[in-house]
C-alpha atoms as a PDB file:
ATOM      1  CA  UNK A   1       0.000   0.000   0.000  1.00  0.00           C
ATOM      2  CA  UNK A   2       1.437   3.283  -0.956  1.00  0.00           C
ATOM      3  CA  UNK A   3       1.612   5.825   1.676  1.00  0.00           C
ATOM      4  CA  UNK A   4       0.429   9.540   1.188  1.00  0.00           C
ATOM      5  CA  UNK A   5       2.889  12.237   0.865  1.00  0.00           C
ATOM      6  CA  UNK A   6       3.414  14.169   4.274  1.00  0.00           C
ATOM      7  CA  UNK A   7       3.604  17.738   5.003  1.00  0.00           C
ATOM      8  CA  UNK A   8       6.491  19.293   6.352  1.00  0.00           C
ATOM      9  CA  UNK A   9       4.161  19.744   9.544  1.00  0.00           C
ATOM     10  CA  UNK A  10       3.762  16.140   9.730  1.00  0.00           C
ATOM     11  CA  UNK A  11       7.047  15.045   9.434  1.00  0.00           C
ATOM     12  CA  UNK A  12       8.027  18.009  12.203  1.00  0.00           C
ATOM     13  CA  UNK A  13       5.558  15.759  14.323  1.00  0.00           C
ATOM     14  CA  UNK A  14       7.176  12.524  13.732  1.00  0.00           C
ATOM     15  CA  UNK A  15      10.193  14.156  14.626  1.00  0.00           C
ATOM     16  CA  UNK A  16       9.436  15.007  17.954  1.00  0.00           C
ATOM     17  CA  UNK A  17       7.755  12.251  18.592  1.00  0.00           C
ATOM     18  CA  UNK A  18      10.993  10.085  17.798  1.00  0.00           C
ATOM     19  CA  UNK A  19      13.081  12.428  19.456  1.00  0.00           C
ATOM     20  CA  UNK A  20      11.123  12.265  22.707  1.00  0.00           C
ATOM     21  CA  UNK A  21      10.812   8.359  22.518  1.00  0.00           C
ATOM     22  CA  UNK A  22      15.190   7.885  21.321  1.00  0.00           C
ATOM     23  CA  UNK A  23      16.602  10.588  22.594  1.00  0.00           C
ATOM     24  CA  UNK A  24      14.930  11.641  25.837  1.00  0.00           C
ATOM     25  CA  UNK A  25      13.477   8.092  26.456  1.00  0.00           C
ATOM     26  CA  UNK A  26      10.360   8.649  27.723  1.00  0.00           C
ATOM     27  CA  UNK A  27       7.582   6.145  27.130  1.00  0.00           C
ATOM     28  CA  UNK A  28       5.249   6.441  24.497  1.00  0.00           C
ATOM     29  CA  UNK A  29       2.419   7.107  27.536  1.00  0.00           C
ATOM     30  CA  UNK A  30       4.329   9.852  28.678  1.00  0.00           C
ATOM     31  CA  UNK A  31       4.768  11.527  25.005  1.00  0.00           C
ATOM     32  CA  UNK A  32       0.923  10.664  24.150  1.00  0.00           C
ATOM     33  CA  UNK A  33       0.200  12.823  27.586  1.00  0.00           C
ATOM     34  CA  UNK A  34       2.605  15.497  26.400  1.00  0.00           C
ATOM     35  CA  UNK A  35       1.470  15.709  22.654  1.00  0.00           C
ATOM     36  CA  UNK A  36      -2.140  15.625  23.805  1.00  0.00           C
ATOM     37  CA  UNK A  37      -2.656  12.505  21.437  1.00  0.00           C
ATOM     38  CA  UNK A  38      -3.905   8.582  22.074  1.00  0.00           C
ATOM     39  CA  UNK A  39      -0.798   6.475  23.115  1.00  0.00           C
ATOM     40  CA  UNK A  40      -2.282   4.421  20.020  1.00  0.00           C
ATOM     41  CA  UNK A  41      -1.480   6.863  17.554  1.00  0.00           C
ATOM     42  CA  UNK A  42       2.295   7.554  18.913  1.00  0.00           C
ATOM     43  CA  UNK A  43       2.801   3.668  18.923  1.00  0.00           C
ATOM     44  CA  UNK A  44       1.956   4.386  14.977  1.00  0.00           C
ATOM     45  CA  UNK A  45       3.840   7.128  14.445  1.00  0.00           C
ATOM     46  CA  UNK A  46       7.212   5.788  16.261  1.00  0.00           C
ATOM     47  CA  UNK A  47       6.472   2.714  13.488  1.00  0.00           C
ATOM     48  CA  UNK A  48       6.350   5.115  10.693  1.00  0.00           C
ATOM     49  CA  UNK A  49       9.667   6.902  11.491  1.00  0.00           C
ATOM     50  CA  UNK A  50      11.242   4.232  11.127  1.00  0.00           C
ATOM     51  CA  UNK A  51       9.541   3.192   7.450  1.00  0.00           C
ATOM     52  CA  UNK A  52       9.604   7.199   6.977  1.00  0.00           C
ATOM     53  CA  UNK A  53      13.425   7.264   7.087  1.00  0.00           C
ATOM     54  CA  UNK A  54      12.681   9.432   9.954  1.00  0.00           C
ATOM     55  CA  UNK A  55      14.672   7.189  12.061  1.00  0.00           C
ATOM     56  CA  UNK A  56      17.217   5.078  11.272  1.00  0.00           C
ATOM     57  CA  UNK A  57      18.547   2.452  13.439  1.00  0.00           C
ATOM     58  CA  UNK A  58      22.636   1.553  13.437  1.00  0.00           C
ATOM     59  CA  UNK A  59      23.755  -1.275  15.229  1.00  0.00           C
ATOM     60  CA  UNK A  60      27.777  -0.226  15.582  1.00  0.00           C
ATOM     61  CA  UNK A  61      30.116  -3.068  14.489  1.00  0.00           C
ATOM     62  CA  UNK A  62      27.331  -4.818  12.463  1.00  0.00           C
ATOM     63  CA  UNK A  63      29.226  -4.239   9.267  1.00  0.00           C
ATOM     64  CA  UNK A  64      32.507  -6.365  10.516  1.00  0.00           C
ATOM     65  CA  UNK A  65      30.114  -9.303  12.541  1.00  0.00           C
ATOM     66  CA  UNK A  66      29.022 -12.581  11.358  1.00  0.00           C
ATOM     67  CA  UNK A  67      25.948 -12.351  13.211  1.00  0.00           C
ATOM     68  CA  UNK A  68      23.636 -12.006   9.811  1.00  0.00           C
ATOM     69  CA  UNK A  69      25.108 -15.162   8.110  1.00  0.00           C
ATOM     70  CA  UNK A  70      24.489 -16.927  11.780  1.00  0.00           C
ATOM     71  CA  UNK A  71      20.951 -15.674  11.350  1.00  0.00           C
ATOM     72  CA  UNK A  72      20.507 -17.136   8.231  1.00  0.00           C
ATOM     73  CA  UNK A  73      22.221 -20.565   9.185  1.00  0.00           C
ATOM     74  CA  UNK A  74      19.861 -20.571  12.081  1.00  0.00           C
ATOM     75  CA  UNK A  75      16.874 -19.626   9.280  1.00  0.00           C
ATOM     76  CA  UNK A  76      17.936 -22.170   6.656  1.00  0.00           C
ATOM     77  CA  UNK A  77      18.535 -25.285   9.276  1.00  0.00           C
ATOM     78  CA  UNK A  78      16.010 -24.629  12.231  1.00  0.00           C
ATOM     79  CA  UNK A  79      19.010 -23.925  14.918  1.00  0.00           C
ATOM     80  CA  UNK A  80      18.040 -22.236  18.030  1.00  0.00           C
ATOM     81  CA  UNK A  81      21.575 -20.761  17.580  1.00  0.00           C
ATOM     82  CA  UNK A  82      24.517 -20.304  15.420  1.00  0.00           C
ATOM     83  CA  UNK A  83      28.405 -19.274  16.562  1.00  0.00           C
ATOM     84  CA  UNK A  84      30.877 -18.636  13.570  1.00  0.00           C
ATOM     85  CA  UNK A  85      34.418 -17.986  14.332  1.00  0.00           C
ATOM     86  CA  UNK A  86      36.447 -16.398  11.597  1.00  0.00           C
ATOM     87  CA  UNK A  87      39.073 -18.514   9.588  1.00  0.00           C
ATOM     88  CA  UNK A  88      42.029 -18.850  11.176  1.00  0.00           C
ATOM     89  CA  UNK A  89      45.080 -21.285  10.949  1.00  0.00           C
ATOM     90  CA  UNK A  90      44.679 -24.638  10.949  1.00  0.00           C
ATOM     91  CA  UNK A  91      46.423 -25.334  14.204  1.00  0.00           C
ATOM     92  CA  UNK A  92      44.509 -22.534  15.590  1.00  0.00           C
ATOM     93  CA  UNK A  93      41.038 -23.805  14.909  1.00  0.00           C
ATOM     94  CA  UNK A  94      40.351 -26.035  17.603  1.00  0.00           C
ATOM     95  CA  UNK A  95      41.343 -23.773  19.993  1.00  0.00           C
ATOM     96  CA  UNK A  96      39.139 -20.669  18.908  1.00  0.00           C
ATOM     97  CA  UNK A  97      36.377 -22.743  18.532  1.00  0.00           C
ATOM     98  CA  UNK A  98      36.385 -24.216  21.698  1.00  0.00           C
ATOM     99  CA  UNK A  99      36.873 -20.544  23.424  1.00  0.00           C
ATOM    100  CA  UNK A 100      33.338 -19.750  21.291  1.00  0.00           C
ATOM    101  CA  UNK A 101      31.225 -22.801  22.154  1.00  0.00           C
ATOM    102  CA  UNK A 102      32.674 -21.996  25.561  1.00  0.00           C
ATOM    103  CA  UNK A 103      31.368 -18.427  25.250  1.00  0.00           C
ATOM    104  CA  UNK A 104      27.858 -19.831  24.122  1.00  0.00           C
ATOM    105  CA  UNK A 105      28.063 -22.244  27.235  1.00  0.00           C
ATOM    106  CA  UNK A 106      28.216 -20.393  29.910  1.00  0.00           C
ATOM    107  CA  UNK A 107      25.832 -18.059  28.498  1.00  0.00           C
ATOM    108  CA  UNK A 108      23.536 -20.509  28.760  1.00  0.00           C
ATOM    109  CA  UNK A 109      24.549 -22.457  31.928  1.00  0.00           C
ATOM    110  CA  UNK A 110      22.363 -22.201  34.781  1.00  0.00           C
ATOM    111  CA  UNK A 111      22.185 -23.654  38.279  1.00  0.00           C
ATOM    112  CA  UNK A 112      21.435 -27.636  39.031  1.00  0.00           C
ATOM    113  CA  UNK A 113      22.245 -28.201  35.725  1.00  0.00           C
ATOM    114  CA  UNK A 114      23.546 -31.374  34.034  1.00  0.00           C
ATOM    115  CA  UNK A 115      25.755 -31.194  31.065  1.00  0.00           C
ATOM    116  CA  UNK A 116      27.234 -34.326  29.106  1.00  0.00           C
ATOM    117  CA  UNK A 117      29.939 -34.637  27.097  1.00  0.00           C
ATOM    118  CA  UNK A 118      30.983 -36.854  23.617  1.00  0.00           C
ATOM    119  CA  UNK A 119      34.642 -37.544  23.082  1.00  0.00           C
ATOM    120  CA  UNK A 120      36.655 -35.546  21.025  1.00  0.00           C
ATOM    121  CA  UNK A 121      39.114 -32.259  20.311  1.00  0.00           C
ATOM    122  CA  UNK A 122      36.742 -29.887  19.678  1.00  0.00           C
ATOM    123  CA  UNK A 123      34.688 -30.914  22.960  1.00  0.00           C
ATOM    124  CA  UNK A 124      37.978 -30.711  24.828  1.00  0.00           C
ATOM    125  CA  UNK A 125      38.768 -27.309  23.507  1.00  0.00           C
ATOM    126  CA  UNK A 126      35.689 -25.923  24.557  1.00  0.00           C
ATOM    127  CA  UNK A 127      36.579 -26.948  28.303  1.00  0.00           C
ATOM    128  CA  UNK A 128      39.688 -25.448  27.653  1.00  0.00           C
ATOM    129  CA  UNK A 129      38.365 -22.419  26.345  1.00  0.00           C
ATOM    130  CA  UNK A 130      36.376 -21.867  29.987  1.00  0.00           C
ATOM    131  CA  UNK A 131      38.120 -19.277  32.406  1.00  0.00           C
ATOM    132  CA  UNK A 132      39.377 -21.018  35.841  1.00  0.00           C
ATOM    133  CA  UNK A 133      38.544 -18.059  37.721  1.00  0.00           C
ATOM    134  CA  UNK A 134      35.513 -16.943  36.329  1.00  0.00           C
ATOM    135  CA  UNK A 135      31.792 -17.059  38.119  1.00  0.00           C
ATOM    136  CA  UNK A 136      29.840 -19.925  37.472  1.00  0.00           C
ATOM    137  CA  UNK A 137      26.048 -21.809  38.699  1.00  0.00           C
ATOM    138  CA  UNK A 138      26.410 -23.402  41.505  1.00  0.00           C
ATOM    139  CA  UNK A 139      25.204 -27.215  41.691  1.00  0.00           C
ATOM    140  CA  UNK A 140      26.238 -28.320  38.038  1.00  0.00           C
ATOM    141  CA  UNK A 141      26.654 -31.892  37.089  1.00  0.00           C
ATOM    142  CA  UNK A 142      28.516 -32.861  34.592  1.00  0.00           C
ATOM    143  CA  UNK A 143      28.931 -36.593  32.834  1.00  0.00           C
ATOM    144  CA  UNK A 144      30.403 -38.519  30.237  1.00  0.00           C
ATOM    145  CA  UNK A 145      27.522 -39.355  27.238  1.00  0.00           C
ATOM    146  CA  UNK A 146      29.434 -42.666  26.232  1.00  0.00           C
ATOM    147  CA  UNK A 147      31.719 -44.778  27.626  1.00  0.00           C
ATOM    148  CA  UNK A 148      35.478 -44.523  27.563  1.00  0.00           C
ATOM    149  CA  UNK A 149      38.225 -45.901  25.157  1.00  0.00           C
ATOM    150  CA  UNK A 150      41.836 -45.584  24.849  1.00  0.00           C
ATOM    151  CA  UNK A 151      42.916 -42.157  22.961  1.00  0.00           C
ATOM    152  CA  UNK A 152      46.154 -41.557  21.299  1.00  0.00           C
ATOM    153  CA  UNK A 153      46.000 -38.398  22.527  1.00  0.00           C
ATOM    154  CA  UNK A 154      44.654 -38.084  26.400  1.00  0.00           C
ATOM    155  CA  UNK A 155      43.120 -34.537  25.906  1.00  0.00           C
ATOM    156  CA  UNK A 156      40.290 -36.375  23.379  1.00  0.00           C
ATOM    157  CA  UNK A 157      39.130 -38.697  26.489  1.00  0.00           C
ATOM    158  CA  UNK A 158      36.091 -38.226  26.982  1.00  0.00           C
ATOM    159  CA  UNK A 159      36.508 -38.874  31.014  1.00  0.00           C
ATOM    160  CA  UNK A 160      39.613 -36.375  31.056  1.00  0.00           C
ATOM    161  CA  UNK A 161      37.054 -33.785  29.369  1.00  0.00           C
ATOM    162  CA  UNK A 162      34.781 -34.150  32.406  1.00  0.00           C
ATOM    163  CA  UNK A 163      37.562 -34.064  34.767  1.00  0.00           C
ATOM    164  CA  UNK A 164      38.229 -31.025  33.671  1.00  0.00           C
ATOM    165  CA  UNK A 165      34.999 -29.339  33.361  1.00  0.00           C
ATOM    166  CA  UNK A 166      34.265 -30.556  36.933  1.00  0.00           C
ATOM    167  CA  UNK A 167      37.695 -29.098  38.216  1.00  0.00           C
ATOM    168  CA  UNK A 168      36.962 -25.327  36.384  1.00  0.00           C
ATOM    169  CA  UNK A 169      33.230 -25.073  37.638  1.00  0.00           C
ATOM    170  CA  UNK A 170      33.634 -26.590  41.096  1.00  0.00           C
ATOM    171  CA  UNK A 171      30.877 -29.281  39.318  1.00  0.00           C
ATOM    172  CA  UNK A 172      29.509 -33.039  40.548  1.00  0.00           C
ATOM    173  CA  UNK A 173      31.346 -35.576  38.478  1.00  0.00           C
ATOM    174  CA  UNK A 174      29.174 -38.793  37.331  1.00  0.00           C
ATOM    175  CA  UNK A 175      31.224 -41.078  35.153  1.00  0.00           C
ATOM    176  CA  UNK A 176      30.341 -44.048  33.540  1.00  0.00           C
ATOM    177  CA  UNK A 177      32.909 -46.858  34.384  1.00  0.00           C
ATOM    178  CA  UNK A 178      32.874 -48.014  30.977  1.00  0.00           C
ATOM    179  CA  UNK A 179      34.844 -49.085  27.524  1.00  0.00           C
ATOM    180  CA  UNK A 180      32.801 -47.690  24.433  1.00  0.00           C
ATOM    181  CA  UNK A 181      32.799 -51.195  23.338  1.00  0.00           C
ATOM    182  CA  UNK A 182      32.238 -54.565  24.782  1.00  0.00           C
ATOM    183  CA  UNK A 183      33.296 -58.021  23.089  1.00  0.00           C
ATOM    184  CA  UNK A 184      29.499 -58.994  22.794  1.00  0.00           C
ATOM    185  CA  UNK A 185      25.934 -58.180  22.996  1.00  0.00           C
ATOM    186  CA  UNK A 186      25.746 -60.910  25.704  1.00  0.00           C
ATOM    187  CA  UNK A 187      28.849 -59.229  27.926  1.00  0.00           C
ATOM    188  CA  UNK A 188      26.688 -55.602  27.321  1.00  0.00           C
ATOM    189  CA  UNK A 189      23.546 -56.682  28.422  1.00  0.00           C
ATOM    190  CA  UNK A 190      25.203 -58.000  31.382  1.00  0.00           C
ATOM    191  CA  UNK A 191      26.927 -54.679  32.177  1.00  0.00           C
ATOM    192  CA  UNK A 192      23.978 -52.878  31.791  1.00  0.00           C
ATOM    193  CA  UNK A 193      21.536 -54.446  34.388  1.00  0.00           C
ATOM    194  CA  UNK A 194      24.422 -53.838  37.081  1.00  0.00           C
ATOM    195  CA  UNK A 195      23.334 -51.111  39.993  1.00  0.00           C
ATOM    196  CA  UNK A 196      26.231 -48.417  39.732  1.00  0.00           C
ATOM    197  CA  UNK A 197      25.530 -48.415  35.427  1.00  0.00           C
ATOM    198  CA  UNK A 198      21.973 -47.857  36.277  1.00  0.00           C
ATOM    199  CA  UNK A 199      22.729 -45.111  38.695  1.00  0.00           C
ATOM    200  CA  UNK A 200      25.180 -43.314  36.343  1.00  0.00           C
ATOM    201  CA  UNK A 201      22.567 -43.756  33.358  1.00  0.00           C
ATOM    202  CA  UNK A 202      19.829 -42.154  35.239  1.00  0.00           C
ATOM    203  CA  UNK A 203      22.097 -38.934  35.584  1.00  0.00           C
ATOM    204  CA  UNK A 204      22.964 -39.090  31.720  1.00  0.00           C
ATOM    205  CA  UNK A 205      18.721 -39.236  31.062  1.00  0.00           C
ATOM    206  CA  UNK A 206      18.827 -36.175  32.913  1.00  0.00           C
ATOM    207  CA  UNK A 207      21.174 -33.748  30.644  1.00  0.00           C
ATOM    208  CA  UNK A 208      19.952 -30.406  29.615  1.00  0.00           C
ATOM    209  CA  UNK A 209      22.548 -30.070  27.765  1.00  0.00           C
ATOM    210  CA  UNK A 210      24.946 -32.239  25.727  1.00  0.00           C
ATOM    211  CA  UNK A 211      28.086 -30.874  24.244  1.00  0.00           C
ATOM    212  CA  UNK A 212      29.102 -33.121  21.116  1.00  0.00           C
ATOM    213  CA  UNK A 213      31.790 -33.405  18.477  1.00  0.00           C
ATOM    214  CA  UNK A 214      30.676 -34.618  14.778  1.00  0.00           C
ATOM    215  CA  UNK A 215      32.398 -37.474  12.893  1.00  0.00           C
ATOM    216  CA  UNK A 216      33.141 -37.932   9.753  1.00  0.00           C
ATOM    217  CA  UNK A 217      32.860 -41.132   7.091  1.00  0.00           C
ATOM    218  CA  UNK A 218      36.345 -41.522   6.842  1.00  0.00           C
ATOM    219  CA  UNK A 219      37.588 -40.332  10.577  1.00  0.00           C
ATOM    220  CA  UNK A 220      34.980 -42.831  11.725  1.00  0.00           C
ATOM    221  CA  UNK A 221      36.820 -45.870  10.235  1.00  0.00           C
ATOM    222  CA  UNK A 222      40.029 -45.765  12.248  1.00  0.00           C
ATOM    223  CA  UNK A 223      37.533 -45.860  15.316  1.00  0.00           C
ATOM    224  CA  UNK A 224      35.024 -48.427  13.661  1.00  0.00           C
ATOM    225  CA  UNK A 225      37.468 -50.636  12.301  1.00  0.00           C
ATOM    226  CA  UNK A 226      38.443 -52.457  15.283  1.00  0.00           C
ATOM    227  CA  UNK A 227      34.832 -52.121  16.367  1.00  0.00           C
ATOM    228  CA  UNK A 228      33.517 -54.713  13.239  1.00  0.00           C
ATOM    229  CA  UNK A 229      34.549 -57.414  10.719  1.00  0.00           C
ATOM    230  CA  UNK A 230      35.872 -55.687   7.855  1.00  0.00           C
ATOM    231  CA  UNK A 231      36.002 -58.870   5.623  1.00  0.00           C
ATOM    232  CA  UNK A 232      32.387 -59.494   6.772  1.00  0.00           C
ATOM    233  CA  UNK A 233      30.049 -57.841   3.548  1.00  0.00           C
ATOM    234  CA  UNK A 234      27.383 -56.942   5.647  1.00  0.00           C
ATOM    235  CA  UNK A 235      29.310 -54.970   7.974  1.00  0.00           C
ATOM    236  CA  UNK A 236      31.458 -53.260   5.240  1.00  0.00           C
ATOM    237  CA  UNK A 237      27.815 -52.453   3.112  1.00  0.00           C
ATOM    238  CA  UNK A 238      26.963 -50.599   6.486  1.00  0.00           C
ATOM    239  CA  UNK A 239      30.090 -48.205   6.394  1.00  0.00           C
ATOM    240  CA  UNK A 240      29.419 -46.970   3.115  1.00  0.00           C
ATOM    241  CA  UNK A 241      26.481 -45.504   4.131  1.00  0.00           C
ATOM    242  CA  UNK A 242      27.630 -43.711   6.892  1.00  0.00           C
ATOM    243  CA  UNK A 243      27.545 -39.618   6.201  1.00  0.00           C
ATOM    244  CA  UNK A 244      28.570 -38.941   9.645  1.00  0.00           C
ATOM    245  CA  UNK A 245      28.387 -39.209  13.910  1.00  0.00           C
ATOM    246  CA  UNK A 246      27.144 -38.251  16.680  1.00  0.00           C
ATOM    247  CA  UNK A 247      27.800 -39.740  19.946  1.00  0.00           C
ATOM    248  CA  UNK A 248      28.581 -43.199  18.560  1.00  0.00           C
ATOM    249  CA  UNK A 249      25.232 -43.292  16.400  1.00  0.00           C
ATOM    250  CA  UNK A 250      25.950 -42.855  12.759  1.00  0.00           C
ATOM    251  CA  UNK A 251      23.385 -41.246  10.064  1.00  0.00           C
ATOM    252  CA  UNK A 252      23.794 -40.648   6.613  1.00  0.00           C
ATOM    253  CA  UNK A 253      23.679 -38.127   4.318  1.00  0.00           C
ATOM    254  CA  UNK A 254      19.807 -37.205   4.700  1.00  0.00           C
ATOM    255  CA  UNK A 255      20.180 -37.373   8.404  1.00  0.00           C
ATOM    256  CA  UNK A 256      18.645 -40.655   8.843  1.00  0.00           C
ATOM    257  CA  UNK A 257      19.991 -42.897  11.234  1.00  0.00           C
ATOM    258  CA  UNK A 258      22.174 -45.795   9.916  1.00  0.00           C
ATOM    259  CA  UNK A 259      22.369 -48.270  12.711  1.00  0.00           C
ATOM    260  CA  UNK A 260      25.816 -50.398  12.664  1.00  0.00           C
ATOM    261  CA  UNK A 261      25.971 -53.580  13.285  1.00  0.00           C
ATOM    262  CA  UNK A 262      27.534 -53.556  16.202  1.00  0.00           C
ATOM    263  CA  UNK A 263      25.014 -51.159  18.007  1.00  0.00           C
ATOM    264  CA  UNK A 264      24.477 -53.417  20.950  1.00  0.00           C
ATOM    265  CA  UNK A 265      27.546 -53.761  22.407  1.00  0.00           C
ATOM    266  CA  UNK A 266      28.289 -50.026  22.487  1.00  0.00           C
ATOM    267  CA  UNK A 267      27.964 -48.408  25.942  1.00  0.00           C
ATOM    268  CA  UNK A 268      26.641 -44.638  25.520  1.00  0.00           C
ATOM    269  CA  UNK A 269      22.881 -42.640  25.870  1.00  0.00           C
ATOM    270  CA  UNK A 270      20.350 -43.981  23.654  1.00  0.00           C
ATOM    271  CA  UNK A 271      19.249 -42.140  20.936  1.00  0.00           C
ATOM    272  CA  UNK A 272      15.891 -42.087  22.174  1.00  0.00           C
ATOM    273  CA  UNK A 273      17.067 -40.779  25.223  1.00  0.00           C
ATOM    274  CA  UNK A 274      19.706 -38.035  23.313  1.00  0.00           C
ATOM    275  CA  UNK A 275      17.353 -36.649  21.381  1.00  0.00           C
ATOM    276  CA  UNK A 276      15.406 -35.748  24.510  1.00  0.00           C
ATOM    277  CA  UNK A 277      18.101 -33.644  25.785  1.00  0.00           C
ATOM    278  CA  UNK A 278      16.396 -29.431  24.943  1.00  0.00           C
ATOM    279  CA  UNK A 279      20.229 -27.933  24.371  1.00  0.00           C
ATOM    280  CA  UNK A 280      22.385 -30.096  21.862  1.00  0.00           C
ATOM    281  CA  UNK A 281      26.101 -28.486  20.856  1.00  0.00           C
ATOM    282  CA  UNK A 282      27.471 -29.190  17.897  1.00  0.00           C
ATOM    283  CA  UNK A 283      30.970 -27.907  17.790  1.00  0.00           C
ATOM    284  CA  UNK A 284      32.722 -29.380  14.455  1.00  0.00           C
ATOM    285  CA  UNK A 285      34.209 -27.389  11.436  1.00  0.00           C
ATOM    286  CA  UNK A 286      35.681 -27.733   8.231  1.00  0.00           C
ATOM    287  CA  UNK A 287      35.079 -28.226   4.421  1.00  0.00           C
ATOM    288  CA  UNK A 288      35.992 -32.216   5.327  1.00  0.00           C
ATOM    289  CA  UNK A 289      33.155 -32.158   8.015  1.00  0.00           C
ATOM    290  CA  UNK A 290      30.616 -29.779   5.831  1.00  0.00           C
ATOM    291  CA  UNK A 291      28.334 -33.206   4.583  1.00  0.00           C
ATOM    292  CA  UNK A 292      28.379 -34.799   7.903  1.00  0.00           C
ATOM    293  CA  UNK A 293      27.738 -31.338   9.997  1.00  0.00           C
ATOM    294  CA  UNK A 294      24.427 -30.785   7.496  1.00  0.00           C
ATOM    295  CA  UNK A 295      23.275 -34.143   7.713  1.00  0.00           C
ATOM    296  CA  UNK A 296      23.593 -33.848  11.627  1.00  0.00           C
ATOM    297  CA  UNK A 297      21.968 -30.397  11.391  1.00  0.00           C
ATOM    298  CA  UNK A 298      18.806 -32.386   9.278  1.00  0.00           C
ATOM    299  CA  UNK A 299      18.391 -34.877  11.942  1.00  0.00           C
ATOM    300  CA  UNK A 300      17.620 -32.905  14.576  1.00  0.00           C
ATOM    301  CA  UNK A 301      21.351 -34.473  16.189  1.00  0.00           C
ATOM    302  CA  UNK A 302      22.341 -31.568  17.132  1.00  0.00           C
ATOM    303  CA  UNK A 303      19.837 -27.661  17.769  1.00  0.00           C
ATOM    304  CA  UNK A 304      23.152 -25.232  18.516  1.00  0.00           C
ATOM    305  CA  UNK A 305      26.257 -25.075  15.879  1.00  0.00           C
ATOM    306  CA  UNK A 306      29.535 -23.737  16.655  1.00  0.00           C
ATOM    307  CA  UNK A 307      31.984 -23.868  13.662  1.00  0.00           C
ATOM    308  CA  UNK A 308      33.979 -21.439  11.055  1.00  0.00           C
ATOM    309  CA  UNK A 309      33.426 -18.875   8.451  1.00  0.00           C
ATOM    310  CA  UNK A 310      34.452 -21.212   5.941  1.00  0.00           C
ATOM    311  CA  UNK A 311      32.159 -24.181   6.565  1.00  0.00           C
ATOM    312  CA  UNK A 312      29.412 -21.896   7.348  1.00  0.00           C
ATOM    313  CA  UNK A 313      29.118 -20.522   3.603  1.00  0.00           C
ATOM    314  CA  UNK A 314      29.406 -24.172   2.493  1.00  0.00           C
ATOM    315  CA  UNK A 315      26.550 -24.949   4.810  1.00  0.00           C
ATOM    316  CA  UNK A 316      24.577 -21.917   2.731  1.00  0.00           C
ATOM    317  CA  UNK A 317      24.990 -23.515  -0.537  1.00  0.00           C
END
């Protein structure tokens, strides 16, 4: 609808009226008393300044933020939120994007709750990306979301992660007591009927927020190959289809879930169970990882993304 041409007396009137409501800040009750008009019709005028030209609103350092292609991520894949760190070295990624998602974090965190952790570097970074010193909720919990296995490199261990998170935030530990793998279904049934499992699993089906890493196809296989057969055909059929992970349960490309083979004799939280928890962090990056962060994005695997600049415009494509 096209808007009628104003007088110069009008516009003088939207003028003051923005300059009492942005400038002096008074409400628009007090500039309705004031101008001797309905607060209704200064509500409408503030409205127009802005579609006027009247007023124009700057937000300072927009220009040089990523916050509008977050926005749009956030838009495109149904994320409550997006965190994009700008490209940086290689050997410099991990640790910037664990000092964001630990930003986001303790934004977020709030007292009695109970946060779970995946294995992984980028999950490691973000602990060590929280300040020792700083203020933090009091009665967290924190717990491991799978069980443990032995890590080249100790800083990926899941348990070390928590151990660390617990020491930073004064925070409850509950671990799991567990490999990530058992030698058969049989041996991991067994496991999981006894008491101090149970008790440690009811803590993980209470997480309100889970703080994950994302797997690849290929970075999978030097995990899943001692986990399966390779010479047996179904097993190897399975791996093809795997786009990506998330706390040991694979999708593929679409973001369906591609259950291995070996699923019962893996000790971690359910998917079921997972995909209950309200606050799910993603924090993965790179043009490797773009496929299996999108397909994690489209099933629901994880609602929060921290990555980089770089696989965030891939992500837009």
């Amino acid at each position: 609808m096209r808007r009628k041409s104003m007088t110069e007396e009008q516009k003088q009137e939207h003028r003051r009226v923005a300059y009492y409501y942005y400038k002096q800040g008074l409400t628009q009750e007090e500039i309705a008393k004031r101008m001797q008009m309905s607060r209704q019709r200064v509500n409408r005028m503030i409205s127009s300044c802005i579609e006027l030209g009247i007023v124009t609103i700057n937000i300072e350092g927009l220009d040089n933020s990523l916050l509008e292609l977050e926005t749009k991520l956030e838009q495109k894949y149904g994320l409550k939120e997006v965190r994009i760190i700008y490209d940086v070295a290689p050997e410099q990624k991990i640790q910037e994007l664990g000092i964001e998602g630990g930003k986001y974090l303790r934004s977020i965190l709030k007292e009695n709750d109970i946060i779970g952790f995946s294995r992984g570097r980028n999950t490691s970074a973000l602990v060590e990306g929280l300040p020792m010193d700083a203020e933090y909720p009091e009665n967290i919990t924190v717990t491991q979301l799978l069980g443990s296995a032995i890590e080249t490199d100790a800083n990926t261990a899941v348990d070390e992660t928590i151990y660390r998170f617990a020491e930073k935030l004064q925070a409850k530990v509950s671990r799991l007591y567990a490999p990530i793998i058992l030698g058969s279904e049989k041996l991991r049934d067994s496991f999981a009927k006894e008491p101090y499992f149970k008790e440690s699993y009811d803590v993980i089906k209470k997480c309100n927020v889970a703080v994950v890493g994302i797997g690849t196809a290929s970075s999978q296989w030097k995990h899943m190959i001692s986990l399966y057969d390779i010479k047996d055909k179904k097993q190897t059929e399975w791996a093809k289809n795997v786009a990506g992970e998330v706390c040991t349960h694979f999708y593929d490309a679409d973001g369906h879930s591609v259950e291995p083979p070996f699923r019962n004799r893996i000790i971690s939280i359910m998917l079921e169970d997972y995909m209950k928890i309200p606050v799910r962090i993603g924090v993965a990056a790179g043009a490797e990882k773009a496929e299996a962060i999108a397909a994690a994005v489209k099933g629901n695997y994880i609602n929060v993304l921290i990555t980089d600049l770089q696989t965030a415009r891939l992500l837009m494509e």
